[in-house]
C-alpha atoms as a PDB file:
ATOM      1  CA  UNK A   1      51.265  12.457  64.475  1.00  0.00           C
ATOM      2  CA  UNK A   2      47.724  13.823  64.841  1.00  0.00           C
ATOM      3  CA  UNK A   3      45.517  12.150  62.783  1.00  0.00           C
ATOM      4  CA  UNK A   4      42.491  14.264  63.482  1.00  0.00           C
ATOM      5  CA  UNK A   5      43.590  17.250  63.479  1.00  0.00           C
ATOM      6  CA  UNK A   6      45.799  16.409  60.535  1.00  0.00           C
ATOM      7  CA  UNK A   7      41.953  15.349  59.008  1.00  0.00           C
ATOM      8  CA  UNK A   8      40.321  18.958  59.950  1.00  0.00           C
ATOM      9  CA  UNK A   9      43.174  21.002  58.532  1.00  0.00           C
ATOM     10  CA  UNK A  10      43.051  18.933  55.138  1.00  0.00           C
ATOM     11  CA  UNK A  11      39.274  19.088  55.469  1.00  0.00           C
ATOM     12  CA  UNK A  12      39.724  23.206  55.462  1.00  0.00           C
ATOM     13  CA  UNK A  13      42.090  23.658  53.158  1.00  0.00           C
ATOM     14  CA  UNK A  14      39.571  21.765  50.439  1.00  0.00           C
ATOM     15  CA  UNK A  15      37.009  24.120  51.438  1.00  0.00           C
ATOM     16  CA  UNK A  16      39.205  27.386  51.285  1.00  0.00           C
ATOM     17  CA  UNK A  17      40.699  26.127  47.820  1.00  0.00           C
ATOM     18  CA  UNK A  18      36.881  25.434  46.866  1.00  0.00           C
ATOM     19  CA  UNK A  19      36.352  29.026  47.582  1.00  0.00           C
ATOM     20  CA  UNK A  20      39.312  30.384  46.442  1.00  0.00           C
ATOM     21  CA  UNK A  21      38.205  28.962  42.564  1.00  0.00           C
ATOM     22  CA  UNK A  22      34.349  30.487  43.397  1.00  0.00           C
ATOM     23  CA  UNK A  23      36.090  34.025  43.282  1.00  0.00           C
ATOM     24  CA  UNK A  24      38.086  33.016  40.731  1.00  0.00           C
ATOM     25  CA  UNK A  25      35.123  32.096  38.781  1.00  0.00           C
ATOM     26  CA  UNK A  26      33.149  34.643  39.793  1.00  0.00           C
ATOM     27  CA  UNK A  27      35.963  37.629  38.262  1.00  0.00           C
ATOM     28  CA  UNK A  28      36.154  35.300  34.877  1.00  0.00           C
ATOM     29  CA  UNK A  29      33.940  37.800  33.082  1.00  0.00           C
ATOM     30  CA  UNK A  30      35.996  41.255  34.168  1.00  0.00           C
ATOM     31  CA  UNK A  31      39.934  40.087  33.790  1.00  0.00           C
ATOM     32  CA  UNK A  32      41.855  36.981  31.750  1.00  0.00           C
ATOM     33  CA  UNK A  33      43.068  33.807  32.917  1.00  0.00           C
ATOM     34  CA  UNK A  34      46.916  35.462  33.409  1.00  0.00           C
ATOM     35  CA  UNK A  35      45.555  38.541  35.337  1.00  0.00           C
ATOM     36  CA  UNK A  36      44.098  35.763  37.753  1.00  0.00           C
ATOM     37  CA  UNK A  37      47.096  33.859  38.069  1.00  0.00           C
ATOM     38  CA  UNK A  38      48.595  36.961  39.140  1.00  0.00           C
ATOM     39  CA  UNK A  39      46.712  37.817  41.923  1.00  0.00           C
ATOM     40  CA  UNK A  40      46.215  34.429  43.051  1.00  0.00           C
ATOM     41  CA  UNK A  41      49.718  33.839  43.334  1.00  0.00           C
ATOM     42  CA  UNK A  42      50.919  37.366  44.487  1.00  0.00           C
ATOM     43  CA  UNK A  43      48.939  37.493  47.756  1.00  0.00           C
ATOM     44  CA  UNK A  44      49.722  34.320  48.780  1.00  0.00           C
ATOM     45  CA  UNK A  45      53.371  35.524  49.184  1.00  0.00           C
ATOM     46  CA  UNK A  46      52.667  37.306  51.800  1.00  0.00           C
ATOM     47  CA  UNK A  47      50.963  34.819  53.886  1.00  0.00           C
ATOM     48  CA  UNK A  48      53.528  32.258  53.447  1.00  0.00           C
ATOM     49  CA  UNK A  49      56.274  34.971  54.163  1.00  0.00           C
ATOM     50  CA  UNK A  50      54.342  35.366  57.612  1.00  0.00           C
ATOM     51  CA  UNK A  51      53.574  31.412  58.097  1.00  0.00           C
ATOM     52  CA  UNK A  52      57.695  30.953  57.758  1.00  0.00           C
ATOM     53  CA  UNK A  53      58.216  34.133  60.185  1.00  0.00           C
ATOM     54  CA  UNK A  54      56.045  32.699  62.625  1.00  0.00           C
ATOM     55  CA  UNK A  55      57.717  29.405  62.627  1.00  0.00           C
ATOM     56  CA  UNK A  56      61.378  30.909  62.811  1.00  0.00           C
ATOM     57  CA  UNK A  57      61.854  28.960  59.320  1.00  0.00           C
ATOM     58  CA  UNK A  58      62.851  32.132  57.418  1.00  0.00           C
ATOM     59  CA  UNK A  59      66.052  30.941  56.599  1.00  0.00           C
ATOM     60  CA  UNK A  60      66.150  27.189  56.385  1.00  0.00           C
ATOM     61  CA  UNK A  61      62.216  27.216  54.773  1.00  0.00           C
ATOM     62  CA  UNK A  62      63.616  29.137  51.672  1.00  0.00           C
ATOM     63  CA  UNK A  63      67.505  27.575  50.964  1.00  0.00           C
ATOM     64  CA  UNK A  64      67.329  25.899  47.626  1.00  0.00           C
ATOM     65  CA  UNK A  65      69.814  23.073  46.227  1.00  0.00           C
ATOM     66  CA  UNK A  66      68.178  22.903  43.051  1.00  0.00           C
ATOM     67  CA  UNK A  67      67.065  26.372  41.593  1.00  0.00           C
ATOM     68  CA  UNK A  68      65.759  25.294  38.347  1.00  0.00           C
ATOM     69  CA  UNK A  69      63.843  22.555  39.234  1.00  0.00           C
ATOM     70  CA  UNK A  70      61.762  25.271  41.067  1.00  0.00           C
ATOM     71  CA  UNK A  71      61.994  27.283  37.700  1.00  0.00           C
ATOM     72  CA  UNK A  72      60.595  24.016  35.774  1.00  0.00           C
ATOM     73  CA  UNK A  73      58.088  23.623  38.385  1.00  0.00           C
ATOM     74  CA  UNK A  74      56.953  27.095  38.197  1.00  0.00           C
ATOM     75  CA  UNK A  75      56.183  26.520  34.645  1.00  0.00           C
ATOM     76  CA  UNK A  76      54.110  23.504  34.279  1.00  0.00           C
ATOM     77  CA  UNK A  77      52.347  24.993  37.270  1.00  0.00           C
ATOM     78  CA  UNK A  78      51.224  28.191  36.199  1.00  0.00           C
ATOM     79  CA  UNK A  79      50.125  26.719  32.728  1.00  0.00           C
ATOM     80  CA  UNK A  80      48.091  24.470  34.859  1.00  0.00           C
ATOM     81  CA  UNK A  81      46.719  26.947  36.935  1.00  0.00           C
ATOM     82  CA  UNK A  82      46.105  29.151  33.874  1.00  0.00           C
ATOM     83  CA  UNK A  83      43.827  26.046  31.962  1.00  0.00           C
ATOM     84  CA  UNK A  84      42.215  26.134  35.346  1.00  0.00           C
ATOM     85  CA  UNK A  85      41.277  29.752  35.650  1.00  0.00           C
ATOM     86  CA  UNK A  86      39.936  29.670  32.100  1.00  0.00           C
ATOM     87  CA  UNK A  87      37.875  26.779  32.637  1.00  0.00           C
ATOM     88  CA  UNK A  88      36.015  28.413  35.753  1.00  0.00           C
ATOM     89  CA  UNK A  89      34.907  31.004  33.403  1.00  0.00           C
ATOM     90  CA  UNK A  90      33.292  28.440  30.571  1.00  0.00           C
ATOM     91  CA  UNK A  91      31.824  25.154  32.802  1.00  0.00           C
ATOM     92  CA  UNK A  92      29.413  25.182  35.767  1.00  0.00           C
ATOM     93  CA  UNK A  93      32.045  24.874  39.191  1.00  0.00           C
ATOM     94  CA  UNK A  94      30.993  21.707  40.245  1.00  0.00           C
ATOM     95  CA  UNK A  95      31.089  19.823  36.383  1.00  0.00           C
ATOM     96  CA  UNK A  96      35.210  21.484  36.453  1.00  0.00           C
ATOM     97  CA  UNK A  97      35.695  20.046  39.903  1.00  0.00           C
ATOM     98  CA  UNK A  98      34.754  16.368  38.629  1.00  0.00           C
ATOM     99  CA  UNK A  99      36.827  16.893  36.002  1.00  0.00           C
ATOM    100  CA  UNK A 100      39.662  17.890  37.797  1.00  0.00           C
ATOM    101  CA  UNK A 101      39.656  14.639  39.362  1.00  0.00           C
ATOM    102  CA  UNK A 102      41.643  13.436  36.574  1.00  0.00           C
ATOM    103  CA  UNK A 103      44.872  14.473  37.612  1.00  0.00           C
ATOM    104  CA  UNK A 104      45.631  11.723  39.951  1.00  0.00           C
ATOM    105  CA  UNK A 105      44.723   9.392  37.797  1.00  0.00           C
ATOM    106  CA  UNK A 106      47.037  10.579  35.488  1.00  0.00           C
ATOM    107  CA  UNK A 107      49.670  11.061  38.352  1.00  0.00           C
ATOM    108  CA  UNK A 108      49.656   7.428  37.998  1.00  0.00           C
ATOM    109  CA  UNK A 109      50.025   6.896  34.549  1.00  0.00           C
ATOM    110  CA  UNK A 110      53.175   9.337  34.498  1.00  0.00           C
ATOM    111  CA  UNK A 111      54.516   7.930  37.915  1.00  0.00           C
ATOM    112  CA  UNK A 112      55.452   4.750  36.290  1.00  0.00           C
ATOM    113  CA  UNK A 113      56.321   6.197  32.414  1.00  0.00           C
ATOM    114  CA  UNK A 114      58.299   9.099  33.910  1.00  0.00           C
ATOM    115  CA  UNK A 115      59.809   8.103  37.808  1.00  0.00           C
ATOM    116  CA  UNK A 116      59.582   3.656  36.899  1.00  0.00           C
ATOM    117  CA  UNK A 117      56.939   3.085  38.951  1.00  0.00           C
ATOM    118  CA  UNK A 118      55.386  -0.627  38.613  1.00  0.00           C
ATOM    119  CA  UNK A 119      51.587   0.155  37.245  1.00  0.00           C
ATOM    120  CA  UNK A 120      50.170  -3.185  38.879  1.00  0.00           C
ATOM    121  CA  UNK A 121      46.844  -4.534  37.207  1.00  0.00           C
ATOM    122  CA  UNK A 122      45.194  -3.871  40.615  1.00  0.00           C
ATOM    123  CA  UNK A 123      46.306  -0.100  40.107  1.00  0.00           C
ATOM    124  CA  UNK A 124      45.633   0.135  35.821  1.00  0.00           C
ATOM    125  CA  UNK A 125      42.398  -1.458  36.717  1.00  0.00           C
ATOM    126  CA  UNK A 126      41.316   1.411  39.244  1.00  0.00           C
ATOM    127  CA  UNK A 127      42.984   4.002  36.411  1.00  0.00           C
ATOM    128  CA  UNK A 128      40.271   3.012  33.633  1.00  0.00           C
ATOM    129  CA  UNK A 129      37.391   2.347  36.223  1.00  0.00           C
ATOM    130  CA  UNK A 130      38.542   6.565  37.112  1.00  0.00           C
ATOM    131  CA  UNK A 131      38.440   7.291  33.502  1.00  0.00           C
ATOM    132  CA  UNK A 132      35.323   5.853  32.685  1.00  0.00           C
ATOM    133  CA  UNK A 133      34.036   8.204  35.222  1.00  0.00           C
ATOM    134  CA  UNK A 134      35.276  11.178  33.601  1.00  0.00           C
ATOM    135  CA  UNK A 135      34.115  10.053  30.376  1.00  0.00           C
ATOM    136  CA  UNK A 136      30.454   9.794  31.572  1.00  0.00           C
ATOM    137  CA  UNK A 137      31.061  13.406  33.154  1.00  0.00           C
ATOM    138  CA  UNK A 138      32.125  14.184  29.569  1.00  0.00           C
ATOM    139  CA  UNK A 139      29.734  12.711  27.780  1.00  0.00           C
ATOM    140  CA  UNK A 140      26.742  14.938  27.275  1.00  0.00           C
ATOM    141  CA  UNK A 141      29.656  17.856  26.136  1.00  0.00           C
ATOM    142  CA  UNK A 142      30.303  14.917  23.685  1.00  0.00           C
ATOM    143  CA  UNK A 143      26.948  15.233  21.815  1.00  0.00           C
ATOM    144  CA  UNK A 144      26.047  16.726  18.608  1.00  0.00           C
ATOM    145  CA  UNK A 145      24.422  19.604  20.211  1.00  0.00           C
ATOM    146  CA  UNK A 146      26.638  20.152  22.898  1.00  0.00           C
ATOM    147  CA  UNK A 147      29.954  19.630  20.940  1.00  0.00           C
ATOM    148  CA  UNK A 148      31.932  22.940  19.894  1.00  0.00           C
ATOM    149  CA  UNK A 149      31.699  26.534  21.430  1.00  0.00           C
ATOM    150  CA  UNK A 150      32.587  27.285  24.721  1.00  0.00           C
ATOM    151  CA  UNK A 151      31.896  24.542  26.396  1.00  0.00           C
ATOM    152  CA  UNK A 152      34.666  22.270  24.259  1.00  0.00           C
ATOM    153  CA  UNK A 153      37.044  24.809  25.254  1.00  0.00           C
ATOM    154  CA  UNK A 154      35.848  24.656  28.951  1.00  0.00           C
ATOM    155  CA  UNK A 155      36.706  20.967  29.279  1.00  0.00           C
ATOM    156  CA  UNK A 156      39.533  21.265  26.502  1.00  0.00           C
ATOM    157  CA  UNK A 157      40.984  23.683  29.474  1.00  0.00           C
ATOM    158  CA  UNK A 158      40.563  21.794  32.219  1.00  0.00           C
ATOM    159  CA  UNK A 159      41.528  18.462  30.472  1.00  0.00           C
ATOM    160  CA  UNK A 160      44.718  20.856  29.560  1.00  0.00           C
ATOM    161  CA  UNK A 161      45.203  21.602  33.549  1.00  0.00           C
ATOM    162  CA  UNK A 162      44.776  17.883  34.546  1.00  0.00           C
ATOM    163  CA  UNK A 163      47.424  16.819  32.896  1.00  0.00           C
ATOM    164  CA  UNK A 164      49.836  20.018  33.420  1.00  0.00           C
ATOM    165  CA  UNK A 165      48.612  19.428  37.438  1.00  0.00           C
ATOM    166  CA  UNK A 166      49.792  15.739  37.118  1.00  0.00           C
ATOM    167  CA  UNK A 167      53.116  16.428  35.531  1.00  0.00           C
ATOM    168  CA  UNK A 168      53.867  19.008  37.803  1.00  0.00           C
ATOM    169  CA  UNK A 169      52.978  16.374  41.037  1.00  0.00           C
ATOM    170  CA  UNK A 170      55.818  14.093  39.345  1.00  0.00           C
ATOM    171  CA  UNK A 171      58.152  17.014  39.499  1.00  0.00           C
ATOM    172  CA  UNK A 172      57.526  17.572  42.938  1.00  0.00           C
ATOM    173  CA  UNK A 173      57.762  13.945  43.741  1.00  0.00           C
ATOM    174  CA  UNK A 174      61.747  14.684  42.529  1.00  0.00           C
ATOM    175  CA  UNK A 175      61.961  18.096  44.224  1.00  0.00           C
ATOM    176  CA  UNK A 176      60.841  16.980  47.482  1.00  0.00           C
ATOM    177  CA  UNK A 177      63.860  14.366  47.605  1.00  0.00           C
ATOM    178  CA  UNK A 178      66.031  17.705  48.253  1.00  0.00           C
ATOM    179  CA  UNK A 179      63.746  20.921  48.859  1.00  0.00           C
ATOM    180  CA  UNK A 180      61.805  21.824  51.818  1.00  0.00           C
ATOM    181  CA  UNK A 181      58.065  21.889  51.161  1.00  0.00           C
ATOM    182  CA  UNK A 182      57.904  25.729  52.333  1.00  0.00           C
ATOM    183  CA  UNK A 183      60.429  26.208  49.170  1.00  0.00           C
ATOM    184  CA  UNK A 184      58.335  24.652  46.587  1.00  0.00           C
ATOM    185  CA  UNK A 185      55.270  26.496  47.619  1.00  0.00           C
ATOM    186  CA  UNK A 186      57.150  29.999  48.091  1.00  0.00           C
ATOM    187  CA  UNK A 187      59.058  29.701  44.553  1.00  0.00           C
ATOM    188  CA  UNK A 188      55.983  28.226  43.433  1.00  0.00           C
ATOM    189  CA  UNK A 189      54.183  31.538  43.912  1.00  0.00           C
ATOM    190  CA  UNK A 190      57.010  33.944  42.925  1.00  0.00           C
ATOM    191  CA  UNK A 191      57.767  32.274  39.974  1.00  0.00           C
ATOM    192  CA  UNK A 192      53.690  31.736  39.148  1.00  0.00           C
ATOM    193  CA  UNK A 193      53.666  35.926  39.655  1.00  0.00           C
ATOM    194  CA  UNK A 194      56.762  36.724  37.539  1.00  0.00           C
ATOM    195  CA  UNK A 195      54.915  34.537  34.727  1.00  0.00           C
ATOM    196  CA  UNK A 196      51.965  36.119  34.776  1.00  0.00           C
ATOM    197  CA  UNK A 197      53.119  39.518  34.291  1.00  0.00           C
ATOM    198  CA  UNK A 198      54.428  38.272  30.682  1.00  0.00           C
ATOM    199  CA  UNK A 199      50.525  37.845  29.874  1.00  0.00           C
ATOM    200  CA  UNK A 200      49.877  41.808  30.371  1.00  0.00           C
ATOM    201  CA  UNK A 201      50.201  42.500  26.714  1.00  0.00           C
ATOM    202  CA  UNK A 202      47.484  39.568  26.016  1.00  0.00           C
ATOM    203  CA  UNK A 203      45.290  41.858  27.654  1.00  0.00           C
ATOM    204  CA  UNK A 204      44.883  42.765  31.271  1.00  0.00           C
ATOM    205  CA  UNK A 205      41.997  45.010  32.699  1.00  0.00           C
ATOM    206  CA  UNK A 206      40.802  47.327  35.538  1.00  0.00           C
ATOM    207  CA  UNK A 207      37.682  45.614  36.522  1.00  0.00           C
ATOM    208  CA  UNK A 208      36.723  48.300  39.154  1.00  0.00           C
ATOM    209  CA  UNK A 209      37.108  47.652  43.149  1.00  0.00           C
ATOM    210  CA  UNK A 210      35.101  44.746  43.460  1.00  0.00           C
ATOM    211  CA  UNK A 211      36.406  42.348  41.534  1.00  0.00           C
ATOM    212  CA  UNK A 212      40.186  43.295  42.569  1.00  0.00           C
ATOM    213  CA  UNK A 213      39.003  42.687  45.834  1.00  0.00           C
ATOM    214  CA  UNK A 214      37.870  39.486  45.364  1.00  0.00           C
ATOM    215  CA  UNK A 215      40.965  38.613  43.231  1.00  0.00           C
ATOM    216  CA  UNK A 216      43.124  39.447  46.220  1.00  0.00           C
ATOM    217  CA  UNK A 217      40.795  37.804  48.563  1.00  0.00           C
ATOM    218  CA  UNK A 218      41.191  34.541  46.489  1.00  0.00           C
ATOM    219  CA  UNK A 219      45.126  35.228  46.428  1.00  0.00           C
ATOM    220  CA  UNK A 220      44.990  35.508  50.449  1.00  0.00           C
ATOM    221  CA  UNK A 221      42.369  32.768  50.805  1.00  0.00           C
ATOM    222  CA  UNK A 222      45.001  30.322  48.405  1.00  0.00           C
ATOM    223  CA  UNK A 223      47.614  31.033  50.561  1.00  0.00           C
ATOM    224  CA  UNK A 224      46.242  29.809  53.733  1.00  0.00           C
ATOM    225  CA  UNK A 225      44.880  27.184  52.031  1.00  0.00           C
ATOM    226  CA  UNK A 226      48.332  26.123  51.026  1.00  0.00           C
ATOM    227  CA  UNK A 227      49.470  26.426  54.504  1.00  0.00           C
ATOM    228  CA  UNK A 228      46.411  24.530  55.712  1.00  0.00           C
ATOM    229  CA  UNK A 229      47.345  21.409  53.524  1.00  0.00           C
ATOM    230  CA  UNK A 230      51.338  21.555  54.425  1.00  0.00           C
ATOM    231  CA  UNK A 231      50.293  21.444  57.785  1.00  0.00           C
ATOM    232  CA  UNK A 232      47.748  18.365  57.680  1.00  0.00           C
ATOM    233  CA  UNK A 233      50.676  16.468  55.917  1.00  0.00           C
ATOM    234  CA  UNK A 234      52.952  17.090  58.974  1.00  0.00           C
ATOM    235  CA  UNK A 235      49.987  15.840  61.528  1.00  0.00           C
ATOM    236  CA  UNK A 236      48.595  12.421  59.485  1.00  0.00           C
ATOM    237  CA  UNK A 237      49.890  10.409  56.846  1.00  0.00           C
ATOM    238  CA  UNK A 238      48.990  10.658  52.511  1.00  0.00           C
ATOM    239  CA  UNK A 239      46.982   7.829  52.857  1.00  0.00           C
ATOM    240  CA  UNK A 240      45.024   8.674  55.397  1.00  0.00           C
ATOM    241  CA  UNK A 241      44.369  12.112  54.119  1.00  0.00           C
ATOM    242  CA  UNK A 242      44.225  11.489  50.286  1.00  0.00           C
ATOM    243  CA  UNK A 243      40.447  10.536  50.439  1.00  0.00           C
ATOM    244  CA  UNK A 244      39.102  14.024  51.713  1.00  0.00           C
ATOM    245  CA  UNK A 245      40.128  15.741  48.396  1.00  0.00           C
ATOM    246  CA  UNK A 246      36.779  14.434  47.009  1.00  0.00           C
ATOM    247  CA  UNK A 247      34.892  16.927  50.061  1.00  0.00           C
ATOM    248  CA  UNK A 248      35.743  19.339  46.840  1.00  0.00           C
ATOM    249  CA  UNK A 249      32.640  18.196  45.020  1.00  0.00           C
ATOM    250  CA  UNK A 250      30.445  18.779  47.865  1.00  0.00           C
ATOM    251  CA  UNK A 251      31.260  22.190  48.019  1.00  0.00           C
ATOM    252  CA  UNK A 252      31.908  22.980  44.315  1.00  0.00           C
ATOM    253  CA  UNK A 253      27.840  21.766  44.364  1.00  0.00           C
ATOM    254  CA  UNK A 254      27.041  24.101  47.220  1.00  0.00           C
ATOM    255  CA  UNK A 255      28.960  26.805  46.125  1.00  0.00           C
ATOM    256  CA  UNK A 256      27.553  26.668  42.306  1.00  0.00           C
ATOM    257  CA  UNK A 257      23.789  26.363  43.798  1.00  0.00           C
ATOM    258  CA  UNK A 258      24.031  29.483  45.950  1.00  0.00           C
ATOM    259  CA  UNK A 259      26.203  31.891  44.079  1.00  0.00           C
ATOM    260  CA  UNK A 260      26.240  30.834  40.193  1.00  0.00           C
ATOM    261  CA  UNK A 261      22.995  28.943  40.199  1.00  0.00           C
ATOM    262  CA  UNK A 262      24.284  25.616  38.751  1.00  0.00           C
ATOM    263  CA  UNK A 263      22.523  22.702  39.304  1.00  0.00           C
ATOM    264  CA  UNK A 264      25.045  19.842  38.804  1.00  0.00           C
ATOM    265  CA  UNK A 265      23.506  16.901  35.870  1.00  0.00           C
ATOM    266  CA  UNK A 266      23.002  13.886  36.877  1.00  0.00           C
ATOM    267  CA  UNK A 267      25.770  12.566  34.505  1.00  0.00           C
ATOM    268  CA  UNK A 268      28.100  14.467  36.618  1.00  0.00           C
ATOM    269  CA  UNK A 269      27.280  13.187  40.310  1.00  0.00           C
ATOM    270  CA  UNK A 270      27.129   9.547  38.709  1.00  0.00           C
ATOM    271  CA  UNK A 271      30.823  10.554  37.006  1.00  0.00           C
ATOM    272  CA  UNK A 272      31.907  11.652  40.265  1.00  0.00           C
ATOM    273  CA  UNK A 273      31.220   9.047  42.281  1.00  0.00           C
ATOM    274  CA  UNK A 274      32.633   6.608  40.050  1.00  0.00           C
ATOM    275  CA  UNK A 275      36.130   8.498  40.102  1.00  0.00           C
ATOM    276  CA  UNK A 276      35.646   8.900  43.506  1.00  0.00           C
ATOM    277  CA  UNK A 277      35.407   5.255  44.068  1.00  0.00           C
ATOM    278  CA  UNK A 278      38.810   4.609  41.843  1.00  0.00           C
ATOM    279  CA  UNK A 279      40.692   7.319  43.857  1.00  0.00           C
ATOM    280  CA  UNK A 280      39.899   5.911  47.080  1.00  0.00           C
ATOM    281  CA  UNK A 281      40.658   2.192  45.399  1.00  0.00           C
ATOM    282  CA  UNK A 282      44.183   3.549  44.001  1.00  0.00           C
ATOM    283  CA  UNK A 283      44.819   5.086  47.516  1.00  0.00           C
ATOM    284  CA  UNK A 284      43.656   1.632  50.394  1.00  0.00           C
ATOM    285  CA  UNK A 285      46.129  -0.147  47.478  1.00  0.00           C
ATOM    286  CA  UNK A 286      49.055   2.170  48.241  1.00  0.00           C
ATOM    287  CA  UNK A 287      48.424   2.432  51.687  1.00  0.00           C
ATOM    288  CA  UNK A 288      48.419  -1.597  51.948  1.00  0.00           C
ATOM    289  CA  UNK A 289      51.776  -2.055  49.606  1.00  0.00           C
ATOM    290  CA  UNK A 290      53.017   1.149  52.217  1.00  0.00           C
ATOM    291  CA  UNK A 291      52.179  -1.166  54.914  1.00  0.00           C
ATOM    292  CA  UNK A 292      53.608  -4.407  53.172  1.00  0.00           C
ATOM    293  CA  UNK A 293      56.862  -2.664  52.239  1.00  0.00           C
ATOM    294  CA  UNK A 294      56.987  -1.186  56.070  1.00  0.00           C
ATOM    295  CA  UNK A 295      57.199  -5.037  56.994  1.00  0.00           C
ATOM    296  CA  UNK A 296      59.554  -6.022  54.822  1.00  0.00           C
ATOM    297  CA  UNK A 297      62.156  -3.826  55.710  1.00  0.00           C
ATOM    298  CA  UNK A 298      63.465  -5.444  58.954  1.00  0.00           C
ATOM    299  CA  UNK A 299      64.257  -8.349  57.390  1.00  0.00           C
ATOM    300  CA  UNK A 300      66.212  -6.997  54.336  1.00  0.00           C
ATOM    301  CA  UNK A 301      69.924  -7.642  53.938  1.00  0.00           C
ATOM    302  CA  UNK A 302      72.210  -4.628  53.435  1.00  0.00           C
ATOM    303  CA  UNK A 303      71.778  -5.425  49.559  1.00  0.00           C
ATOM    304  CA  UNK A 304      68.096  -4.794  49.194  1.00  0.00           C
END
């Protein structure tokens, strides 16, 4: 284990996948939310294909025991993803970031309806202090003036994506328990690709060189991303690493400054930091019942 490094490589994964969603974003106008998809999962193939070359984990990185849970995965995934995309072209970057933030909290939520998890008070607490954040992100969309158009749909959309991206965390929480890691992210992307391509009739586009270009950049920049974050969870532990998701919001405000001209609200840096707070709350708890339960096992009996 390699803590530090393990903190650098999750540190530039946040900032390549904060990128990757700028040119995402910034191709909204020219091509739909499936055309995206495709190219962000397409030419990420490739890079994994060469990250599992270079290891000499070609054949053991791909076996799969359980084909359609990949299949299952693929699906909740890309319908995230696809939310995603089509919020990026309706909200300011950073306002979409913060409200991304949701997911884990609803991780949590359908970690103990779905998998049995105990939801402690300590935890359900730290859940509601997390949505009372996004809720104050929310709340100027939530006004008379504000309410309807294309801003609803914006945060209907990435609402939509939270959820989808916390379901589809719960499925990997079962496919890990007998898939490789380099499988799920491999059949993640060919199976996000062959999706996509059903969205053609919906209304695909040649957006001239540029924009294809940035398309596959975000596609290549995604993949390495991906890689990126595999590989910090290899060098440091969850816990430790969990926290520097939130670096997203830092960037997703620099980013929207300099390229889209966004300045973030006040409502949304306040909302932020107050589902920042919860997330890191939600993760020192796990990391101190990981800790407690690490204890505990050397004096268990053979029958738990």
């Amino acid at each position: 284990m390699s803590p530090m490094r393990g903190i650098a490589l999750k540190l530039s994964s946040v900032f390549l996948f904060t990128i990757m969603a700028a040119l995402i974003k910034a191709t909204s106008q020219y091509v739909p939310p499936g055309q995206a998809v495709f190219f962000r999962s397409f030419f990420a193939i490739p890079v994994i294909l060469g990250w599992l070359i270079w290891r000499g984990d070609m054949m053991t990185g791909l076996r799969v025991k359980r084909p359609m849970g990949h299949v299952w995965r693929g699906l909740i995934g890309v319908s995230a993803m696809g939310f995603g995309f089509a919020a990026l072209g309706l909200l300011p970057l950073p306002e979409v970031t913060a409200l991304g933030y949701a997911a884990p909290l609803m991780t949590v939520i359908f970690a103990a309806l779905l998998l049995g998890e105990r939801l402690r008070v300590f935890r359900l607490s730290a859940v509601a202090l997390g949505m009372v954040g996004v809720a104050i992100v929310l709340w100027p969309r939530l006004t008379l003036e504000q309410f309807g158009g294309t801003a609803a749909l914006g945060v209907t959309f990435v609402l939509l994506s939270a959820v989808l991206r916390a379901l589809s965390q719960i499925h990997i929480r079962r496919l890990v328990a007998t898939e490789e890691t380099s499988a799920i992210v491999f059949y993640f992307s060919l199976t996000a690709s062959l999706l996509a391509l059903v969205t053609i009739p919906f209304g695909w586009a040649w957006p001239g060189w540029i924009p294809v270009l940035l398309l596959i950049g975000a596609g290549l920049i995604g993949g390495v991303a991906q890689i990126l974050l595999t590989s910090a969870y290899r060098l440091a532990e969850a816990a430790v690493l969990a926290p520097f998701d939130y670096a997203s919001i830092l960037f997703a405000i620099v980013f929207g400054m300099v390229f889209f001209d966004e300045v973030p609200t006040a409502m949304v840096l306040a909302g932020s930091a107050i589902v920042m707070l919860a997330g890191v709350i939600i993760i020192w708890r796990e990391r101190q019942l990981g800790l407690q339960r690490g204890k505990a096992r050397p004096t268990m009996t053979p029958n738990g």
